[in-house]
Protein backbone atom coordinates (compact mmCIF):
# COMPACT_ATOMS: atom_id res chain seq x y z
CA UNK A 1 -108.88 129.47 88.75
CA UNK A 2 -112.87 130.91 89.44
CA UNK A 3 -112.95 133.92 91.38
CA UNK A 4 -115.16 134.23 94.66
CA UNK A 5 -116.46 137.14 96.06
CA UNK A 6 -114.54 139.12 97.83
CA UNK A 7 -116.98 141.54 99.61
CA UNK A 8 -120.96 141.87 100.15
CA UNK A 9 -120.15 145.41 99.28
CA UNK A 10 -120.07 147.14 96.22
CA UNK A 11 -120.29 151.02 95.00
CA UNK A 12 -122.53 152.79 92.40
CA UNK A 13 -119.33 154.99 90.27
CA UNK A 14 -119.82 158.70 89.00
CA UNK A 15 -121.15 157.27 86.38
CA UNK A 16 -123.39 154.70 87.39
CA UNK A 17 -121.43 151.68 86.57
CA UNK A 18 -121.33 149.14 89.41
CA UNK A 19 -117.96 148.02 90.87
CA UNK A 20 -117.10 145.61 93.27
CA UNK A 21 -114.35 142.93 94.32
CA UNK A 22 -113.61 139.15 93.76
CA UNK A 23 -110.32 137.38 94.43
CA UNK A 24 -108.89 133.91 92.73
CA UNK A 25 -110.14 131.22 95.31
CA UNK A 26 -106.66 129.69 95.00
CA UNK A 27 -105.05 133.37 96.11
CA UNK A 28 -106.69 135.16 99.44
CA UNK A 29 -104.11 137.70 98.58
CA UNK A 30 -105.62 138.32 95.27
CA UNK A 31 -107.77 141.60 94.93
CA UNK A 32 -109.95 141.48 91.32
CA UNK A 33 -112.00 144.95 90.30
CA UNK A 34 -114.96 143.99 88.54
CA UNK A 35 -117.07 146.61 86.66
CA UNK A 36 -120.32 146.40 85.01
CA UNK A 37 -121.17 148.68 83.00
CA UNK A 38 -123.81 151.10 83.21
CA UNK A 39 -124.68 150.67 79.07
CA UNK A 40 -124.62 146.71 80.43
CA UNK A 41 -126.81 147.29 83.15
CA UNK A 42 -129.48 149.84 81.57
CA UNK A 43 -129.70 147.25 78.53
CA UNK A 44 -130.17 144.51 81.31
CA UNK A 45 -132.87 146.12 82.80
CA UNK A 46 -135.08 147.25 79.88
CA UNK A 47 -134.96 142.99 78.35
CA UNK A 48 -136.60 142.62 82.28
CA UNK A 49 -139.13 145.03 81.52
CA UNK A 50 -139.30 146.93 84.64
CA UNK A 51 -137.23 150.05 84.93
CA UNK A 52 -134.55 149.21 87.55
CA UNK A 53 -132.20 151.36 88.74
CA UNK A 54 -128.54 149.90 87.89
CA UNK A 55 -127.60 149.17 91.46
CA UNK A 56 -130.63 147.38 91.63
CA UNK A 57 -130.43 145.49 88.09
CA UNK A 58 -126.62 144.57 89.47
CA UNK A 59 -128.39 143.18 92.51
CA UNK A 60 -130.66 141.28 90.60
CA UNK A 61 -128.36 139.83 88.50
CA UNK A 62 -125.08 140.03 90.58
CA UNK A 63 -124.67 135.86 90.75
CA UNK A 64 -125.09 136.09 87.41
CA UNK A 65 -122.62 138.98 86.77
CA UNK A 66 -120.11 137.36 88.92
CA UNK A 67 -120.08 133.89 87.07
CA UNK A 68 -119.21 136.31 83.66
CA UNK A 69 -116.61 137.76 85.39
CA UNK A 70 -115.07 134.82 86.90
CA UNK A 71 -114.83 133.33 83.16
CA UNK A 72 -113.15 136.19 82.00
CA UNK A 73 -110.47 135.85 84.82
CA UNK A 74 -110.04 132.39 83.93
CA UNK A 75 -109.59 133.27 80.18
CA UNK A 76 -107.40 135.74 80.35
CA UNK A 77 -109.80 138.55 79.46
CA UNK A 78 -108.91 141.49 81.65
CA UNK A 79 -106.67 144.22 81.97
CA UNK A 80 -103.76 144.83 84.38
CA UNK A 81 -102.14 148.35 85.94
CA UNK A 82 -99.25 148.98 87.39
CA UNK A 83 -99.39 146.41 90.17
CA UNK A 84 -100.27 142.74 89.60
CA UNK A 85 -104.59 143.24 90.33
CA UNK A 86 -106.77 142.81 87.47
CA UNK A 87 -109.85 144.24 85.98
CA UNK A 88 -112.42 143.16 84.55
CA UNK A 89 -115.20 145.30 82.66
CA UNK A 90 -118.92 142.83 81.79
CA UNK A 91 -120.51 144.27 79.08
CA UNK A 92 -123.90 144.59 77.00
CA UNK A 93 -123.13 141.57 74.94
CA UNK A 94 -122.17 139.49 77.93
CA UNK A 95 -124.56 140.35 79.85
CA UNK A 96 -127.84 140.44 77.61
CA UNK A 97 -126.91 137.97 74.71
């Protein structure tokens, strides 16, 4: 089941990761935390040569980052809390092959 996004929005964290929501298309009730990280991010932006700052790396690449994180969801790969809501972390190696 792909995820969609959930929201246009998404926040820069303390420590410059990027997060922001999804939800399974098949569940409106779903809520999915997606992270990428700032390591993922910074690498990201030095292979595109141009300096970027993360939040604007993550919006050039956010389809992209989104697609990565909707596989994950559908393979399993992401953690769970207390409550039923996953989350899912894209990485260097993910995101910069």
């Amino acid at each position: 089941m792909p995820l969609i996004r959930q929201r246009e929005v998404y926040s820069v964290t303390r420590f410059n990761a990027v997060s922001f929501w999804m939800q399974d298309r098949n569940n409106v009730e779903s809520a999915v935390l997606c992270k990428a990280s700032y390591e993922a991010l910074c690498d990201r932006g030095k292979a595109d040569g141009d300096g970027l700052s993360t939040h604007a790396v993550f919006e050039r690449h956010r389809e992209r980052i989104e697609k990565i994180a909707s596989a994950k969801y559908e393979a399993g790969d992401f953690a769970t809390g207390d409550g039923d809501d996953a989350t899912i972390v894209i990485l260097t190696h993910e995101l910069t092959p």
